[in-house]
Protein backbone atom coordinates (compact mmCIF):
# COMPACT_ATOMS: atom_id res chain seq x y z
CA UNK A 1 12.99 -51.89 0.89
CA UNK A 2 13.13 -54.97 -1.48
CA UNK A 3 10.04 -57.05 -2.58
CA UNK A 4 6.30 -55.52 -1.94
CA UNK A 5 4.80 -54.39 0.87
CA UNK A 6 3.19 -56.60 3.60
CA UNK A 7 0.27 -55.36 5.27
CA UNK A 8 -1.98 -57.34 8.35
CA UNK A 9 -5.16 -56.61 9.31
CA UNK A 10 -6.05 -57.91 12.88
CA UNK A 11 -9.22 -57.87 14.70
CA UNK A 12 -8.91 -56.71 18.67
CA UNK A 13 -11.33 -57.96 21.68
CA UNK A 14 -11.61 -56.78 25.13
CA UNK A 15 -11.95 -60.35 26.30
CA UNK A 16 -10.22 -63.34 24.03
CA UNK A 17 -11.15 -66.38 26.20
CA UNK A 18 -14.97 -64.65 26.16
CA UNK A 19 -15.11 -63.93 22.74
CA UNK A 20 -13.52 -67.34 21.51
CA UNK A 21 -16.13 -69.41 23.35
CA UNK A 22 -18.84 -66.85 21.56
CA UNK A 23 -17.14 -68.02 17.98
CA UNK A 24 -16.83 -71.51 18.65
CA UNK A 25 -20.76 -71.72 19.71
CA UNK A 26 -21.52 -70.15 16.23
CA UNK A 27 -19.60 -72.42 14.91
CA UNK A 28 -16.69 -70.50 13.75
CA UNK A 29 -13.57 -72.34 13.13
CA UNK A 30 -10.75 -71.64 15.48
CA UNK A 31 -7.41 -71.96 13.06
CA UNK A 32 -4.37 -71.13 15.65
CA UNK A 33 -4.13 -72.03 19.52
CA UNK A 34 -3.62 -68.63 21.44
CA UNK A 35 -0.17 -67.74 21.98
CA UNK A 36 1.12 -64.84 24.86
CA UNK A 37 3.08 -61.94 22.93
CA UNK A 38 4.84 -59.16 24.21
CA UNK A 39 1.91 -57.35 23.12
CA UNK A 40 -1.06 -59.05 23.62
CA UNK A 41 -2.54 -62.71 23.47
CA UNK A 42 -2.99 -63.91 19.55
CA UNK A 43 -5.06 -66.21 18.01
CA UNK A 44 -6.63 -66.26 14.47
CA UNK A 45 -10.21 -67.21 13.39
CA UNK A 46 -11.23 -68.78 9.75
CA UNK A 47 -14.40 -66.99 8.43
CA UNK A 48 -16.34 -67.83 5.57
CA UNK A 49 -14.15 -66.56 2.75
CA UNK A 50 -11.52 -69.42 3.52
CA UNK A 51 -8.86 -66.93 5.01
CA UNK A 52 -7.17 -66.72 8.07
CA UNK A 53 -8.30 -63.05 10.40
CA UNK A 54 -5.95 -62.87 13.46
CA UNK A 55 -7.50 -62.30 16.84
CA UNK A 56 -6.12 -60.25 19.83
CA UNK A 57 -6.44 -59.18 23.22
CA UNK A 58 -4.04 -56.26 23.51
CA UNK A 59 -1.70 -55.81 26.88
CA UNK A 60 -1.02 -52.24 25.61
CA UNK A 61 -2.80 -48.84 25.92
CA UNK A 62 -5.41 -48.48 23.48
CA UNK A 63 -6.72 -45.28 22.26
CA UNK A 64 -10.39 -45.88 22.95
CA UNK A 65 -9.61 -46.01 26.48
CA UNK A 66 -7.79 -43.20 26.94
């Protein structure tokens, strides 16, 4: 492996449409339209530090409903 190490953290929602409507009433910028992935729909929020935090709605198992 060449050059350093990439890592993403990514916040996860039961309900994206839901819990985008929730953000945008408080406010919360909304920084990338959602987009369908093979895994999951993906969108990304701005909070107050100036950064972008991704957004999904997995369409994979997850573990804490197993």
């Amino acid at each position: 492996m060449s050059g350093p190490s990439q890592h993403e953290f990514c916040l996860m929602c039961d309900a994206l449409d839901a819990q985008l409507g929730e953000l945008r009433a408080r406010g919360v910028e909304i920084t990338r339209p959602v987009s369908e992935q093979r895994w999951g729909r993906l969108t990304a929020v701005r909070p107050p530090s100036g950064a972008e935090l991704p957004l999904y709605e997995p369409r994979h198992p997850v573990a804490h409903s197993l």
